[in-house]
C-alpha atoms as a PDB file:
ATOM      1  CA  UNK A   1       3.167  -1.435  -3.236  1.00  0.00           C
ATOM      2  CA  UNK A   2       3.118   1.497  -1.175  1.00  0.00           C
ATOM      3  CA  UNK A   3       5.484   4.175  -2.354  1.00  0.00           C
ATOM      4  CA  UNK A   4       7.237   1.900  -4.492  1.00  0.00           C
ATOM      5  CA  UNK A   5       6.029   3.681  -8.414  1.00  0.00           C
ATOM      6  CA  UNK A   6       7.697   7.057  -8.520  1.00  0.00           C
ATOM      7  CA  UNK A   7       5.292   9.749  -9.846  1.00  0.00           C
ATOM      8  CA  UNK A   8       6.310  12.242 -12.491  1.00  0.00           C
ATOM      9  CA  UNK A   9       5.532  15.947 -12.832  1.00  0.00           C
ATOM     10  CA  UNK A  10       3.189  16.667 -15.050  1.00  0.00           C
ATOM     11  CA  UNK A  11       5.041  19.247 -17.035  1.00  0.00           C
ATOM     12  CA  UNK A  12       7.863  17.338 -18.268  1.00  0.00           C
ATOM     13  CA  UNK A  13      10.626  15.255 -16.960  1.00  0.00           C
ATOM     14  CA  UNK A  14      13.254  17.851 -14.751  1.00  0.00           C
ATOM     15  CA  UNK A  15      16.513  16.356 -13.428  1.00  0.00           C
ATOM     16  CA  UNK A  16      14.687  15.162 -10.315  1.00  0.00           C
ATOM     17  CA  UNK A  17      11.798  13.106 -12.001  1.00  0.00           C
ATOM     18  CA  UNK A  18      14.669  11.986 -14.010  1.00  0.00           C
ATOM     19  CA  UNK A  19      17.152  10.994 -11.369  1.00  0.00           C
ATOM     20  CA  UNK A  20      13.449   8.833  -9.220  1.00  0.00           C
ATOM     21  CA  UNK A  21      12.808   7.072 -12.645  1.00  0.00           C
ATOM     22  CA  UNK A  22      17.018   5.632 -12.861  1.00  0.00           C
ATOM     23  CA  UNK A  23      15.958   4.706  -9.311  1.00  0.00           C
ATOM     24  CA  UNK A  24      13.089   2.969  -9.888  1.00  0.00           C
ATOM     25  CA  UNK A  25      14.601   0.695 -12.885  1.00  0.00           C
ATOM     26  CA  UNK A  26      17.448   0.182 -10.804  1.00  0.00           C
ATOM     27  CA  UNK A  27      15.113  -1.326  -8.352  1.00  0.00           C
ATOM     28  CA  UNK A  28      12.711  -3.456 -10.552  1.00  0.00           C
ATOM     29  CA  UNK A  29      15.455  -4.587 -12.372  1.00  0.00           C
ATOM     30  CA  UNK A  30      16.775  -6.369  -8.638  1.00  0.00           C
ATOM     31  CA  UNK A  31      19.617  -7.761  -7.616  1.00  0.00           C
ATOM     32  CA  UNK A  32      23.001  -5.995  -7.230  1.00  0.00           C
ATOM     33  CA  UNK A  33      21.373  -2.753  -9.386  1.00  0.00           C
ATOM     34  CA  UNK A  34      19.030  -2.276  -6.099  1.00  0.00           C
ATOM     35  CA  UNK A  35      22.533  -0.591  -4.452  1.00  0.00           C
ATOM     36  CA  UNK A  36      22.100   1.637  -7.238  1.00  0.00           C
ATOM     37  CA  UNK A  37      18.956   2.299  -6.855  1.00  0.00           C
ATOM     38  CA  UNK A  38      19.662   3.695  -3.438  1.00  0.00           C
ATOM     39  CA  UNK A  39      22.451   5.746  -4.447  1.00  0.00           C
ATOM     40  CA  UNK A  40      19.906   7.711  -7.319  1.00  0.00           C
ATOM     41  CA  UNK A  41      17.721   8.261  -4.854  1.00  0.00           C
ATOM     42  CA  UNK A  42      19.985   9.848  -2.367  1.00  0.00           C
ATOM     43  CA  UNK A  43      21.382  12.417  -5.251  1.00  0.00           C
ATOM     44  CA  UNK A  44      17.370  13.379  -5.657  1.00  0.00           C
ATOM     45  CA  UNK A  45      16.849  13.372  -1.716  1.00  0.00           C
ATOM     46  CA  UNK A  46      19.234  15.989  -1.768  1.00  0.00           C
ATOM     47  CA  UNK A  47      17.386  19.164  -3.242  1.00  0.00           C
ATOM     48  CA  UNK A  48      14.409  18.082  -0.580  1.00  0.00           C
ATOM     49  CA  UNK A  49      12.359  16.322  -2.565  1.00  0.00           C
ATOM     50  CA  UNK A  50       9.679  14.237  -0.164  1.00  0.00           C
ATOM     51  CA  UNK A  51       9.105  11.581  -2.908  1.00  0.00           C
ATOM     52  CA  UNK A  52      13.115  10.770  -3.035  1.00  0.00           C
ATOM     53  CA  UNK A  53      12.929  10.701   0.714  1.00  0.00           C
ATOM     54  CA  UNK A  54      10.451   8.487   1.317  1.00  0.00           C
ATOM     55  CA  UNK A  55      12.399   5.559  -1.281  1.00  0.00           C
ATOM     56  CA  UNK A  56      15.040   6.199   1.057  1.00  0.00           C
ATOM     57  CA  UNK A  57      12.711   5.213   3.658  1.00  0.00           C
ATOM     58  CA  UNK A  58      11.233   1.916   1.605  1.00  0.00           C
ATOM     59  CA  UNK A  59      14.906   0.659   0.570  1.00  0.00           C
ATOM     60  CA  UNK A  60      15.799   0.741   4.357  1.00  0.00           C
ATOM     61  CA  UNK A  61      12.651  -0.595   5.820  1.00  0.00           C
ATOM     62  CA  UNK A  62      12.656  -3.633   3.246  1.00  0.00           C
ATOM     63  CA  UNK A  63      17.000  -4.032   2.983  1.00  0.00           C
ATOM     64  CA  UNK A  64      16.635  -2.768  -1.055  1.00  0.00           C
ATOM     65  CA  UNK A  65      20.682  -2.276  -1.928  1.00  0.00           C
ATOM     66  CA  UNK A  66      21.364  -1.654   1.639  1.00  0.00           C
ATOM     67  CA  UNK A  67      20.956  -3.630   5.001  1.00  0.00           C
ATOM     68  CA  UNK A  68      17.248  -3.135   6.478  1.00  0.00           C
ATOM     69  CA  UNK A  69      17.353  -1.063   9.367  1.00  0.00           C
ATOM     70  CA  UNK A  70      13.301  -0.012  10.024  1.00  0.00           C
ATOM     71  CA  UNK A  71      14.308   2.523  12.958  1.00  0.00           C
ATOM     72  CA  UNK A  72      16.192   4.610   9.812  1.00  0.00           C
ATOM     73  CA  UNK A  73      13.331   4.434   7.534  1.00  0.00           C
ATOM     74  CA  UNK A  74      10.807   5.687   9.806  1.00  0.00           C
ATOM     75  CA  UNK A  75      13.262   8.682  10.285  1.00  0.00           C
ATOM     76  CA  UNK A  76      13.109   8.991   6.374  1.00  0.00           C
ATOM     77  CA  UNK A  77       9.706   8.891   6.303  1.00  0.00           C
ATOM     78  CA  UNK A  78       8.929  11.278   8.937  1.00  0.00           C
ATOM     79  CA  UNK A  79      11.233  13.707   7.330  1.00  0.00           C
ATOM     80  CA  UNK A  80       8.832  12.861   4.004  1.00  0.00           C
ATOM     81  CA  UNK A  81       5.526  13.350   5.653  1.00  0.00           C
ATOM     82  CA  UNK A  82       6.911  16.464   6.957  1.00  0.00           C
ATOM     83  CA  UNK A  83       7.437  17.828   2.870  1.00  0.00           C
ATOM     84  CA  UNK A  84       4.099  16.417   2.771  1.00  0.00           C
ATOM     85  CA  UNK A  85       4.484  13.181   0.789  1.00  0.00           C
ATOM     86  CA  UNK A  86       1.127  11.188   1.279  1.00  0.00           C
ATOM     87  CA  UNK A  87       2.913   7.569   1.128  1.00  0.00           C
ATOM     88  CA  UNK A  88       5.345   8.677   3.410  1.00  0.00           C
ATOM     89  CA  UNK A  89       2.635   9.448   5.955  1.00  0.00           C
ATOM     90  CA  UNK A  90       0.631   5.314   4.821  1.00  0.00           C
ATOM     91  CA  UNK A  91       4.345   4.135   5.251  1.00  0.00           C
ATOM     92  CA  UNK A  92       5.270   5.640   8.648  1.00  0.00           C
ATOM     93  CA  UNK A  93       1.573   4.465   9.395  1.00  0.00           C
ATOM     94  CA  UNK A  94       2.093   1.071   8.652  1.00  0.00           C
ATOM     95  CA  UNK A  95       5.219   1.036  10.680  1.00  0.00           C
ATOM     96  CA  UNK A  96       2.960   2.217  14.139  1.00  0.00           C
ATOM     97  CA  UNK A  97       0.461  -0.308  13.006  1.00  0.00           C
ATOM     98  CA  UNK A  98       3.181  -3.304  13.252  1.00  0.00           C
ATOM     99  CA  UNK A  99       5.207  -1.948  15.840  1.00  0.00           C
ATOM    100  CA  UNK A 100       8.280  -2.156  13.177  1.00  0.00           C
ATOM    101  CA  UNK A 101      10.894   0.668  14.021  1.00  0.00           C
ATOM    102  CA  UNK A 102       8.632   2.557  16.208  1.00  0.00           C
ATOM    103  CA  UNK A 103       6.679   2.026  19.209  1.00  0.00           C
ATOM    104  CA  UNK A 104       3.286   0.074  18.164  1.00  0.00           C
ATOM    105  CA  UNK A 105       0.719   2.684  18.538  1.00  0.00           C
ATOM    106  CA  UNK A 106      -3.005   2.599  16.860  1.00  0.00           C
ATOM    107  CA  UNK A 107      -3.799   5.863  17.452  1.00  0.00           C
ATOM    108  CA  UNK A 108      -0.818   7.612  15.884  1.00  0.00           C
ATOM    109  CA  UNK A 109      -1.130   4.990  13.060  1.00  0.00           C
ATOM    110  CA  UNK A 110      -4.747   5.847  12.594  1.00  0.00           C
ATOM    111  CA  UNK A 111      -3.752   9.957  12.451  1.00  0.00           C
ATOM    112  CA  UNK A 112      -1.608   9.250  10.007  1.00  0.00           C
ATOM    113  CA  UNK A 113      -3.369   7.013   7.637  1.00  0.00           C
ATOM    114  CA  UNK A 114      -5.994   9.932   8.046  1.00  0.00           C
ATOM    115  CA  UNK A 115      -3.376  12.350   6.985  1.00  0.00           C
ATOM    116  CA  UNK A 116      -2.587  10.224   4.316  1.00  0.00           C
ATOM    117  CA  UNK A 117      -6.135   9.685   3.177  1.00  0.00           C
ATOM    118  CA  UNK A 118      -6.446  13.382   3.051  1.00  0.00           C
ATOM    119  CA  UNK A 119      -3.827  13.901   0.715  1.00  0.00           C
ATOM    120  CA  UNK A 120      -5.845  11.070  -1.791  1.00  0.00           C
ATOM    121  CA  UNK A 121      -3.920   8.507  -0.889  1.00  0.00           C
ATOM    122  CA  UNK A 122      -6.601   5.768  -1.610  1.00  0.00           C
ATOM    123  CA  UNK A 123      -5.083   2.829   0.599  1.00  0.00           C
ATOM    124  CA  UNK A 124      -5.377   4.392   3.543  1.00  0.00           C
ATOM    125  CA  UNK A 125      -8.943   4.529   2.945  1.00  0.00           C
ATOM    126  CA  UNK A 126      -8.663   0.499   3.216  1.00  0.00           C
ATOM    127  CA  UNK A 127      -6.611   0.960   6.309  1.00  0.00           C
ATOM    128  CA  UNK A 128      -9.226   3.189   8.255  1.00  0.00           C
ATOM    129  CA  UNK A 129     -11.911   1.193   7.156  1.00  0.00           C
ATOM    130  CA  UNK A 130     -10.251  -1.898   8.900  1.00  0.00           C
ATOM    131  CA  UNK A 131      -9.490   0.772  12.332  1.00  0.00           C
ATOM    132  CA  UNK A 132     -13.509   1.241  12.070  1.00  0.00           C
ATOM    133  CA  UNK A 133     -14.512  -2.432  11.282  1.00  0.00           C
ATOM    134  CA  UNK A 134     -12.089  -3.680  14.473  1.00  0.00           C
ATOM    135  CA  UNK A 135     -12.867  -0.245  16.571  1.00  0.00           C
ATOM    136  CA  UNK A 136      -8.933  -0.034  16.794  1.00  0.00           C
ATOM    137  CA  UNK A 137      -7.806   3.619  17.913  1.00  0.00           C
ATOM    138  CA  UNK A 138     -11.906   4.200  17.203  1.00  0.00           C
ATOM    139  CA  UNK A 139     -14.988   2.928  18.778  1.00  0.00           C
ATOM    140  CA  UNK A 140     -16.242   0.335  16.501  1.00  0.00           C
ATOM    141  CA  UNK A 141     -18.213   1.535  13.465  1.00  0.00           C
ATOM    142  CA  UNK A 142     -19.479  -1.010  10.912  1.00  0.00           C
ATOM    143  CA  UNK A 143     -21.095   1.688   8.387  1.00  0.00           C
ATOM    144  CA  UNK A 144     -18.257   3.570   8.931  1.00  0.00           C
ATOM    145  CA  UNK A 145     -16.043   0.988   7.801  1.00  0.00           C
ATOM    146  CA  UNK A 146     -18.411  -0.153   4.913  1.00  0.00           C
ATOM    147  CA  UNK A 147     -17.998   3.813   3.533  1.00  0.00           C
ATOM    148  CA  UNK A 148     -14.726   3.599   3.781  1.00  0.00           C
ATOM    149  CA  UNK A 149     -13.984   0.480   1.894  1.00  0.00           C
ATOM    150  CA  UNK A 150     -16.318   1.871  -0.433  1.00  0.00           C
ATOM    151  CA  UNK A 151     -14.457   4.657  -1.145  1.00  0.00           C
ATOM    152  CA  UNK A 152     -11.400   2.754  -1.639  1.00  0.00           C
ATOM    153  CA  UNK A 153     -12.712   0.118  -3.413  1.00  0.00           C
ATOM    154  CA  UNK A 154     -14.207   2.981  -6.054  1.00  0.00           C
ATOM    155  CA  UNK A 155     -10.448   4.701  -5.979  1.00  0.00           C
ATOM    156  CA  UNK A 156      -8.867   1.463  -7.405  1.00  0.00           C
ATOM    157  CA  UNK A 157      -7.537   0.317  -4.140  1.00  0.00           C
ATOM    158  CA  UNK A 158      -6.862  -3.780  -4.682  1.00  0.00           C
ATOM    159  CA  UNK A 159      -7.956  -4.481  -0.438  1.00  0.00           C
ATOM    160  CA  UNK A 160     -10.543  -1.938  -0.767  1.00  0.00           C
ATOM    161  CA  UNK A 161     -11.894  -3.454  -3.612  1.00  0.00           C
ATOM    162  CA  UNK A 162     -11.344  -7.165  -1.833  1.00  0.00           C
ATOM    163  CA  UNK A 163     -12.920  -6.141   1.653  1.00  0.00           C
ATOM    164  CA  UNK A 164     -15.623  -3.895   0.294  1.00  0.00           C
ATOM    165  CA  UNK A 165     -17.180  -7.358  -2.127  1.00  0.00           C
ATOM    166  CA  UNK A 166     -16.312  -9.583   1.700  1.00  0.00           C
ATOM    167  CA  UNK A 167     -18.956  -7.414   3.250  1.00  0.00           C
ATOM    168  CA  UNK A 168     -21.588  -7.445   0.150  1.00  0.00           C
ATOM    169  CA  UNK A 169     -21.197 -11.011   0.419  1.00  0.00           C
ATOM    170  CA  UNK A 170     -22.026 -10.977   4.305  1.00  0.00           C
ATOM    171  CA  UNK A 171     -24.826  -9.335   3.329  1.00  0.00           C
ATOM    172  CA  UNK A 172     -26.039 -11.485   0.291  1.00  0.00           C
ATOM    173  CA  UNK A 173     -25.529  -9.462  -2.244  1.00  0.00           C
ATOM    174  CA  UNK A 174     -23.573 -12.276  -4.236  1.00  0.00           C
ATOM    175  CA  UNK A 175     -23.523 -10.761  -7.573  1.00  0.00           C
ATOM    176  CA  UNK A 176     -21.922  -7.474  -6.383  1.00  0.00           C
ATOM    177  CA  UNK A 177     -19.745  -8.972  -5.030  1.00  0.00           C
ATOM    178  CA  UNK A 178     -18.297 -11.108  -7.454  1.00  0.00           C
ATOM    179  CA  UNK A 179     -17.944  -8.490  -9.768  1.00  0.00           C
ATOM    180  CA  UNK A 180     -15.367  -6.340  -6.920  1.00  0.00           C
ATOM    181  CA  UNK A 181     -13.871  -9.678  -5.999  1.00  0.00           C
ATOM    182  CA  UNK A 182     -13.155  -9.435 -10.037  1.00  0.00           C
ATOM    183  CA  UNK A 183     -12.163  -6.262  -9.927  1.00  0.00           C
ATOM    184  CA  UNK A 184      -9.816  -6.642  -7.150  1.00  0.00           C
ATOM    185  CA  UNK A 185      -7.462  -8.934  -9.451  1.00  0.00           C
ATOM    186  CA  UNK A 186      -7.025  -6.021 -11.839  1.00  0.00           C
ATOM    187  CA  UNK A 187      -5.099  -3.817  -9.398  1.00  0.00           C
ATOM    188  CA  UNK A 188      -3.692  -6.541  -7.121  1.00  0.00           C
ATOM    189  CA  UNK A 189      -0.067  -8.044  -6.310  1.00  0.00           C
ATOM    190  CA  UNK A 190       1.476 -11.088  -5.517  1.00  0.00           C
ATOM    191  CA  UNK A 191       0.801 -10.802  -1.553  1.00  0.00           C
ATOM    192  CA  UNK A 192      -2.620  -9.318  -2.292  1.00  0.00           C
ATOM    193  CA  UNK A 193      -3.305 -12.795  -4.449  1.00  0.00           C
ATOM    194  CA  UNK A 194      -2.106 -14.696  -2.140  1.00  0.00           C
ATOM    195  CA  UNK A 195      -4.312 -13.612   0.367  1.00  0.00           C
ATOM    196  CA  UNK A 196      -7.516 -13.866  -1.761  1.00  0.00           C
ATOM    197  CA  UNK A 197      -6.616 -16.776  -3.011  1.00  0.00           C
ATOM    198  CA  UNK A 198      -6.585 -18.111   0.786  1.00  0.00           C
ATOM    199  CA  UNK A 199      -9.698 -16.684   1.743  1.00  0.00           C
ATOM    200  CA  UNK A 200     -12.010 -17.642  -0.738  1.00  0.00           C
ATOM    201  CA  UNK A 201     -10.223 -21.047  -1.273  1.00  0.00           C
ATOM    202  CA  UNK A 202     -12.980 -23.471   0.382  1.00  0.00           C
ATOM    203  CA  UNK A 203     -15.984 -21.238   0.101  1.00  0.00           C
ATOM    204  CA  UNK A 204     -19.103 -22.973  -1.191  1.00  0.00           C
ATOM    205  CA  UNK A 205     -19.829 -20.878  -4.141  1.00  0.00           C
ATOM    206  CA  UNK A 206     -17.701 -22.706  -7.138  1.00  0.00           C
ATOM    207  CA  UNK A 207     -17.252 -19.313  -9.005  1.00  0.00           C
ATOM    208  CA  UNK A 208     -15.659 -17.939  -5.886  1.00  0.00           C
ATOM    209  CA  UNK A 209     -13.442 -21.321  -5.833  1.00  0.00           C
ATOM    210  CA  UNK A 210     -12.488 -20.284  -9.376  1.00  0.00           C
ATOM    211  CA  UNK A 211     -11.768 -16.840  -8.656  1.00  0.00           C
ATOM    212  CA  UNK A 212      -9.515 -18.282  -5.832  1.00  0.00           C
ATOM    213  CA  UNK A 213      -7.377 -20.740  -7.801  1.00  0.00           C
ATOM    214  CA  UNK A 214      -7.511 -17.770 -10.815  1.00  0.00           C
ATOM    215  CA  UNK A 215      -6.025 -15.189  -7.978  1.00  0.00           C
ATOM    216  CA  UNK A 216      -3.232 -18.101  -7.150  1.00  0.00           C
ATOM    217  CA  UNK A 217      -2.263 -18.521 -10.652  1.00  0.00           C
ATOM    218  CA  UNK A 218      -1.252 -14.730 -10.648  1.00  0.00           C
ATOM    219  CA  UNK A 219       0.361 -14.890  -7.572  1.00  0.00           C
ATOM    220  CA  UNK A 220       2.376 -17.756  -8.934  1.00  0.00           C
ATOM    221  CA  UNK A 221       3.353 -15.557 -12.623  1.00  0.00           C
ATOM    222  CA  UNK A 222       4.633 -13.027 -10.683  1.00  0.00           C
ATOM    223  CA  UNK A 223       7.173 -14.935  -8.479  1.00  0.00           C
END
């Protein structure tokens, strides 16, 4: 989920890290706690911090313990990518790419995902690989887009992983890619197996079939 695992600092828990983690288990814990949630990270938000920010930004854009309002959380996320927070630049990215809040615009959603990708952010690697595959903001590059999924395929990235084994299999190099389809169910989610489970439903290859049904019977354990 983009942005929604709150990273620690490496030398020890300080009042902020402390103050994103009550956040976060107010949050996967659901319901009425999700108000919570918000509240925690609003206290952390306050000494600057970009990652507190942009959960501001994700509990507004998706109506977490407070009513959705998507033209807010792009403002929270801009104010995040501007303290340099790499999901807040794939979030406000995502938001150009839909036209959700802000004005739909490719181009600005491709900068950003760049931005994004420069900071190691591994998903936007899977974004700008579908940009190049479409030529959307860019002319169209297939190699391009090949590299990219590569890259985040190799960096643990659950689409990456999914649309770098669709093009080995274009290219019929079955074996390879059954092994990232595979691969793909280690670091995926419930839309994520969804998805897979849709596209490789009817294809003629029973061990993709099985890796279909096996990708729907995740999707089901996590609802």
């Amino acid at each position: 989920m983009a942005g929604a695992a709150v990273a620690r600092s490496t030398d020890g828990p300080d009042i902020i890290d402390v103050q994103l983690a009550l956040g976060q288990q107010c949050l996967d814990r659901g319901g009425a706690e999700r108000a919570q949630a918000v509240e925690w990270f609003r206290i952390a938000a306050r000494s600057g911090d970009a990652r507190a920010v942009n959960m501001l930004g994700r509990c507004h854009e998706h109506g977490w313990g407070v009513a959705a309002d998507p033209v807010l959380a792009a403002a929270y996320y801009r104010r995040a990518a501007e303290l340099g927070d790499a999901w807040a630049l794939f979030n406000l990215a995502d938001l150009h790419c839909r036209g959700v809040g802000v004005p739909a615009d490719d181009a600005e959603a491709y900068r950003l995902y760049a931005a994004a990708a420069r900071r190691g952010n591994v998903k936007a690697l899977n974004m700008l690989g579908l940009f190049h595959e479409a030529g959307r903001a860019v002319a169209e590059d297939g190699a391009g887009a090949r590299q990219l999924f590569q890259a985040a395929a190799e960096g643990g990235d659950c689409w990456g992983r999914f649309n770098h084994a669709r093009l080995l299999l274009q290219d019929g190099r079955r074996e390879e890619a059954l092994a990232w389809f595979m691969r793909a169910l280690e670091t995926g989610f419930p839309d994520f197996y969804r998805g897979m489970a849709a596209a490789l439903a009817d294809h003629p290859d029973p061990r993709l079939r099985a890796l279909a049904r096996r990708a729907r019977g995740l999707a089901e354990g996590c609802s």
